[in-house]
Protein backbone atom coordinates (compact mmCIF):
# COMPACT_ATOMS: atom_id res chain seq x y z
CA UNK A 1 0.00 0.00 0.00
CA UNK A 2 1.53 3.22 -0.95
CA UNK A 3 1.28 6.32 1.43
CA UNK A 4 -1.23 8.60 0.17
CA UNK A 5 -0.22 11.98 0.89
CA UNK A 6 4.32 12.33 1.09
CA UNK A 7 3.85 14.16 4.73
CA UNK A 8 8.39 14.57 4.39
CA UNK A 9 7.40 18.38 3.18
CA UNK A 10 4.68 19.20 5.74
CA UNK A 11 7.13 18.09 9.02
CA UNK A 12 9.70 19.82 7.49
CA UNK A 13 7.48 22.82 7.15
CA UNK A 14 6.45 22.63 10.86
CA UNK A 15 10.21 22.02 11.78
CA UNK A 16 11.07 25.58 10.17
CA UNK A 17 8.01 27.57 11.04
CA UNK A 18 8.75 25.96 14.78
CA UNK A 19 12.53 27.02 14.82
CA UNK A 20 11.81 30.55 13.61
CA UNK A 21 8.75 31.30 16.21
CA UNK A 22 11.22 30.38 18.70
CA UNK A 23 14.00 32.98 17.03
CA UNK A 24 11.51 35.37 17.00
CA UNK A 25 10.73 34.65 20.69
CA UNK A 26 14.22 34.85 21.46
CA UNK A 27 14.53 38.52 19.80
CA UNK A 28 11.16 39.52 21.12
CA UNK A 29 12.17 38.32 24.82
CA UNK A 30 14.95 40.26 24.55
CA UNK A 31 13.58 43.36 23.02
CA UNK A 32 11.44 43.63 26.25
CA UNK A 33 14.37 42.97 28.84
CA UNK A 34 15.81 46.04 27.37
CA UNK A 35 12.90 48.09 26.89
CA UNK A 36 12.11 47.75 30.56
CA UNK A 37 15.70 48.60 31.67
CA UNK A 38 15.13 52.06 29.42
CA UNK A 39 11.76 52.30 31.27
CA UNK A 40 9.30 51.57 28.30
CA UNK A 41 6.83 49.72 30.28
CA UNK A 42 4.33 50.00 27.49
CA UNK A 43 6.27 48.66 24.87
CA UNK A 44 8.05 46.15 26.66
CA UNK A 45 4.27 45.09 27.35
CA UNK A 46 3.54 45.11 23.72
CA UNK A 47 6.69 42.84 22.53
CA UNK A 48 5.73 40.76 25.53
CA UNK A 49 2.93 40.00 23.36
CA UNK A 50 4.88 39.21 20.39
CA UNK A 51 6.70 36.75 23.12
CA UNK A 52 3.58 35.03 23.91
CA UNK A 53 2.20 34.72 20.24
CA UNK A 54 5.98 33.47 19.37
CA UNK A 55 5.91 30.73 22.24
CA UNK A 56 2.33 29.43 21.04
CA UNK A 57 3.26 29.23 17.57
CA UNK A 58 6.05 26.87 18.95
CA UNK A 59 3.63 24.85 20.84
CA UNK A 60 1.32 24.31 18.02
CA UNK A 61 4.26 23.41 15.57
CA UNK A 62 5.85 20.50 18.03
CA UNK A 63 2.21 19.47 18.48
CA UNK A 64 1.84 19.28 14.39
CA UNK A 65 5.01 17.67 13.88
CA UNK A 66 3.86 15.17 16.69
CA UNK A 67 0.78 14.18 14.56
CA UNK A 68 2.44 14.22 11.77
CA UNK A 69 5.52 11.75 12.49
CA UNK A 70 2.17 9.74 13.73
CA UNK A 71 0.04 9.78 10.56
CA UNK A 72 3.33 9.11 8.77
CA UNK A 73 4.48 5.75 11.12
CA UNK A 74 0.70 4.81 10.54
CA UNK A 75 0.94 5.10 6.59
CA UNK A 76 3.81 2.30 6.51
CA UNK A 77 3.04 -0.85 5.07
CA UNK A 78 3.19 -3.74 7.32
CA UNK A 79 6.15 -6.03 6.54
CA UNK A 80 4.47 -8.79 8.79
């Protein structure tokens, strides 16, 4: 039985898009360290937000790579 959909493209998709929300975290975490050390509350608030949009994005991409290793494993013929 041959897979149906090639699901190599997709993980490596969610790989990426996982790797750069976490860059973008990174920046965005420490954007705000050093906005609140100038005493920009308000904007360190703001990129805070970027933070926590950056860190979900993260979590949703392991989750989709998660499903996806799974749908792949379950598209494997059986070599019983």
């Amino acid at each position: 039985m041959r897979p149906i959909v090639n699901l190599r493209s997709w993980i490596a998709r969610a790989l990426w898009s996982g790797a750069a929300s976490l860059g973008i975290g990174l920046v965005a975490g420490l954007l705000s360290l050093v906005l609140m050390s100038v005493g920009d509350g308000l904007g360190a608030a703001a990129v805070r937000g970027v933070l926590l949009v950056a860190i979900s994005v993260s979590g949703l991409a392991i989750v989709a790579i998660v499903v996806l290793l799974a749908v792949n494993e379950l598209q494997k013929p059986n070599d019983d």
